[in-house]
Protein backbone atom coordinates (compact mmCIF):
# COMPACT_ATOMS: atom_id res chain seq x y z
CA UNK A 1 3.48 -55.89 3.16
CA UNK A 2 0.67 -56.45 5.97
CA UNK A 3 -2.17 -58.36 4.47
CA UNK A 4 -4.37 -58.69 7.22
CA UNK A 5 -4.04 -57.66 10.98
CA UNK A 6 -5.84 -58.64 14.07
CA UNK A 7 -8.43 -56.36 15.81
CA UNK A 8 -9.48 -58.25 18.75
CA UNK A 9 -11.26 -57.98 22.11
CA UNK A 10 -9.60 -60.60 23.87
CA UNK A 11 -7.58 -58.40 25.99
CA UNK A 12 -8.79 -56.06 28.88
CA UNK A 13 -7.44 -52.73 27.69
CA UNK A 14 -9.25 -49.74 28.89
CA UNK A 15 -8.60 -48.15 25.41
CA UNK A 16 -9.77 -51.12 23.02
CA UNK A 17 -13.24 -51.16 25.64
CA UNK A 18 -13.81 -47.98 25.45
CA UNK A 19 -13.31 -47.89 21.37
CA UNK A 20 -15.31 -50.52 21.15
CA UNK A 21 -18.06 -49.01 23.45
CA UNK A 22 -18.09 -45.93 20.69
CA UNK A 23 -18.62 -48.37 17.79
CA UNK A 24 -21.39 -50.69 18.94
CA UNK A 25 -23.51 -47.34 19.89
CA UNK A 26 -22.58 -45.49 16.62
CA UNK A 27 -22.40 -48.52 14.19
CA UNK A 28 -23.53 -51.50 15.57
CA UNK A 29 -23.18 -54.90 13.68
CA UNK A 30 -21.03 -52.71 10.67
CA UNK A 31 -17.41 -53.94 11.45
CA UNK A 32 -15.27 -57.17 11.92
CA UNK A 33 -13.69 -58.21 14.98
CA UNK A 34 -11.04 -60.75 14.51
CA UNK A 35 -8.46 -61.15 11.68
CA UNK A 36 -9.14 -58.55 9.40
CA UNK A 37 -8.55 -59.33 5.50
CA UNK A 38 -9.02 -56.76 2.57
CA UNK A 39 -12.55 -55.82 1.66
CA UNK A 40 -13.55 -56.15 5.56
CA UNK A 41 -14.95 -53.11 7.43
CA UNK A 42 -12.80 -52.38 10.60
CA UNK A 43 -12.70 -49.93 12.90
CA UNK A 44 -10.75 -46.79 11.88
CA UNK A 45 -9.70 -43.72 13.96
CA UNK A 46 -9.59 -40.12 12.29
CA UNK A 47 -9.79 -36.80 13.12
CA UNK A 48 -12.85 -34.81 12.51
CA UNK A 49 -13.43 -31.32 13.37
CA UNK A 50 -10.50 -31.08 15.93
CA UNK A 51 -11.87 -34.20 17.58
CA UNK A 52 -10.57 -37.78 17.19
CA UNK A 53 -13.55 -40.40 16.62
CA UNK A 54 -13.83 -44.02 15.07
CA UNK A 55 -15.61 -44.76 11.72
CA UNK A 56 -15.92 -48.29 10.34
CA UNK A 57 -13.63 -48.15 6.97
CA UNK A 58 -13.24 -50.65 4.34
CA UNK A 59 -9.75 -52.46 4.01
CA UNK A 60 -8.57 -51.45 0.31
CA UNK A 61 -8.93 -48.36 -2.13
CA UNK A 62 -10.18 -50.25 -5.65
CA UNK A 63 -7.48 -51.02 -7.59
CA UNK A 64 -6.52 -50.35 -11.49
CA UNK A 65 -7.64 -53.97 -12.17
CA UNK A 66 -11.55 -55.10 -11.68
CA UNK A 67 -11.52 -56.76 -8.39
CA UNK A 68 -7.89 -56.09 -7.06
CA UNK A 69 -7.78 -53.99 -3.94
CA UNK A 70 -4.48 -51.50 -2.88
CA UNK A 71 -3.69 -52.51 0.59
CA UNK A 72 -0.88 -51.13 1.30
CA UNK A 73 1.51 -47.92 0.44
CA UNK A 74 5.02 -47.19 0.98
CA UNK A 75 5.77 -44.74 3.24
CA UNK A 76 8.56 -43.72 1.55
CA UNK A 77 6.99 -42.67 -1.58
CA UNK A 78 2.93 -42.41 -0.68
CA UNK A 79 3.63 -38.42 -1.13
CA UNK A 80 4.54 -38.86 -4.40
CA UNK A 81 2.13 -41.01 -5.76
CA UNK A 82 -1.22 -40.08 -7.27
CA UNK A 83 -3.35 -42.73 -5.33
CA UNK A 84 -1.62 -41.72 -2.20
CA UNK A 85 -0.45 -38.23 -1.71
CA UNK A 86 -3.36 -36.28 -1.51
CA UNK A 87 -4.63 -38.35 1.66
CA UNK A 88 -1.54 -38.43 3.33
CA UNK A 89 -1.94 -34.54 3.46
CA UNK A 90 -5.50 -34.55 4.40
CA UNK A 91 -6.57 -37.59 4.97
CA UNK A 92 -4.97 -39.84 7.44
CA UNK A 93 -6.34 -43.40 9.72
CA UNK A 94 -5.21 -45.17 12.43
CA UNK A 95 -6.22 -48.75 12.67
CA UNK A 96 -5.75 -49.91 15.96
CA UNK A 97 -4.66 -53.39 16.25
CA UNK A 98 -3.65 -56.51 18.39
CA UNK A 99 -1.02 -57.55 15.79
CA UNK A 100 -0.58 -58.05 12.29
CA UNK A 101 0.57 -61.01 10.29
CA UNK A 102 2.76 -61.79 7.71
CA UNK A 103 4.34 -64.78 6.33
CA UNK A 104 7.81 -66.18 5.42
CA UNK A 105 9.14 -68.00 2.25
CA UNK A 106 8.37 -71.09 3.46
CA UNK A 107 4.56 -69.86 3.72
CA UNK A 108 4.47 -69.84 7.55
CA UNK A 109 2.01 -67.54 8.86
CA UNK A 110 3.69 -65.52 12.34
CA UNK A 111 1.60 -63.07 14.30
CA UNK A 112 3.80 -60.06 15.32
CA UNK A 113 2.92 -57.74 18.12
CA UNK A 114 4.88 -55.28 20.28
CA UNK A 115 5.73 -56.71 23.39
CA UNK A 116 3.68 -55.64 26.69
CA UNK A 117 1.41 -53.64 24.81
CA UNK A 118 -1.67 -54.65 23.98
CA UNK A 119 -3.13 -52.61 21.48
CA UNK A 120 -0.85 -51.08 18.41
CA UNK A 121 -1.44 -48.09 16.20
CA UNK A 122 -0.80 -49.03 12.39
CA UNK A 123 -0.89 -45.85 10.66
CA UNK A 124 -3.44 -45.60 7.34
CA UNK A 125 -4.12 -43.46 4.77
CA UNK A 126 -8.44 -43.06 4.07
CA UNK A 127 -10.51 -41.96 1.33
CA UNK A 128 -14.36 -41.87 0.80
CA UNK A 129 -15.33 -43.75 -2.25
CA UNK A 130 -19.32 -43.82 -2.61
CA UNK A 131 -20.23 -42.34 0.89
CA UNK A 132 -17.39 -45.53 3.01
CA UNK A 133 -14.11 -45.02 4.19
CA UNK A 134 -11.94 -47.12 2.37
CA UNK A 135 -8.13 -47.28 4.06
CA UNK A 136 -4.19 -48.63 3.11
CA UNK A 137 -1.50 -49.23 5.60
CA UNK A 138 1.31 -47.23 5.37
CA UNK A 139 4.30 -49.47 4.96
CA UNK A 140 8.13 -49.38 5.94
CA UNK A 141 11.22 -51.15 5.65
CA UNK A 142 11.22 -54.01 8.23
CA UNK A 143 13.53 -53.78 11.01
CA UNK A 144 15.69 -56.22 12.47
CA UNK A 145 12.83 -58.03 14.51
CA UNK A 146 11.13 -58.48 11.03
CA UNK A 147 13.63 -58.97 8.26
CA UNK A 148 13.87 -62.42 9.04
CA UNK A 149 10.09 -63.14 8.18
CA UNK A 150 9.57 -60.32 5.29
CA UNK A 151 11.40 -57.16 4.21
CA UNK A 152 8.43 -54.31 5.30
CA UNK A 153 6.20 -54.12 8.09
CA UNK A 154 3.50 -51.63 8.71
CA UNK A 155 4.21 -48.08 9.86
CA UNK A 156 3.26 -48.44 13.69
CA UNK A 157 3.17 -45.32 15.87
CA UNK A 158 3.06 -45.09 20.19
CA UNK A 159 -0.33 -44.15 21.50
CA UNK A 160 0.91 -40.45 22.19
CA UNK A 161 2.05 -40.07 18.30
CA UNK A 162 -1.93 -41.13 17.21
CA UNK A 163 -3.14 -37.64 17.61
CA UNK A 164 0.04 -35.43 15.84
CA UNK A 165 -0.36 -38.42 13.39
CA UNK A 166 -3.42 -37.48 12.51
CA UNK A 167 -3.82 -33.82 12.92
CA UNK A 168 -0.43 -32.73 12.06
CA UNK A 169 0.83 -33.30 8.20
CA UNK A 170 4.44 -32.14 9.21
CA UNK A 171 4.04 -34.46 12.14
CA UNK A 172 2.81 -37.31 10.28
CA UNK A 173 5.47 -37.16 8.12
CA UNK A 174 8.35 -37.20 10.99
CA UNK A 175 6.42 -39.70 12.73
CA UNK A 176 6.58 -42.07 9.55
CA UNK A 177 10.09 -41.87 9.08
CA UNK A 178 10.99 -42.11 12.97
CA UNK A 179 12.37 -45.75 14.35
CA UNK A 180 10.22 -48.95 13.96
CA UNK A 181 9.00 -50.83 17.34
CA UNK A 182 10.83 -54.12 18.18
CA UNK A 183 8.35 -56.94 17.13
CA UNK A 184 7.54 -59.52 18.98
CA UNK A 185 7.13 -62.78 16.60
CA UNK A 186 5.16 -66.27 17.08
CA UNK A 187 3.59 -68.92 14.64
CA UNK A 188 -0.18 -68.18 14.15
């Protein structure tokens, strides 16, 4: 499962700055930078009339309880379920990241990133519930840099994947079932 993920600014990727750049004009003040939890607003990256542009999004569609949030969905199965499937067709977010974290049985907290690259693409699915994007990760089975910590990890695509990701349904759909990244782990 990823619970929370890190967007941050501390590196000097042309990408991130310019991403960045796009948000303070458009949205100023209306997302988190940091560790992202659900219910924060982070910046999100769809496609929008043929052209691919960030939106602050909310992290969580409402859940079936009163206060619980859906965070995640399995890639595996998101086109079969009801809260899922019709925005993996249509409707589909990438949340660009500087890692995510996840913990292990004994409740240590690791940060995992993919080595040498500063930025990473987890992929989302989006909805808009009273006029706000609201987002889930897509999920996966972990690989074998993962396992070791927790048995999924987020569905995390190369830079040149984000577009057919987005635009492409048949793409997305390959792209979510191609080979995980080898993570790199450390203690957060």
């Amino acid at each position: 499962m990823c619970g929370r993920y890190n967007f941050s600014t501390e590196y000097d990727d042309e990408k991130m700055t310019a991403l960045i750049d796009v948000m303070e004009r458009k949205y100023p003040g209306q997302y988190k930078i940091g560790e992202i939890f659900p219910g924060d607003t982070a910046p999100g990256i769809i496609s929008r009339q043929e052209r691919i542009v960030p939106v602050p999004a909310v992290f969580g569609f409402p859940g079936f309880q009163d206060g619980k949030l859906l965070i995640n969905a399995r890639g595996e199965t998101a086109a079969e379920k009801k809260s899922f499937a019709e925005s993996l067709r249509e409707r589909r977010m990438i949340l660009p990241a500087t890692g995510f974290y996840e913990w292990d049985s004994a409740k240590t907290k690791y940060l995992f990133t993919v080595d040498m690259t500063p930025v990473i693409y987890l992929c989302g699915l989006y909805k808009l519930i009273e006029g706000k994007f609201r987002f889930v990760i897509l999920t996966r089975a972990a690989n074998e840099s993962m396992i070791e910590t927790h048995d999924r990890m987020p569905v995390i695509v190369k830079e040149k994947e984000v577009r057919p990701y987005l635009t492409d349904t048949s793409a997305a759909e390959e792209i979510i079932s191609n080979a995980a990244p080898m993570l790199t782990r450390q203690k957060a």
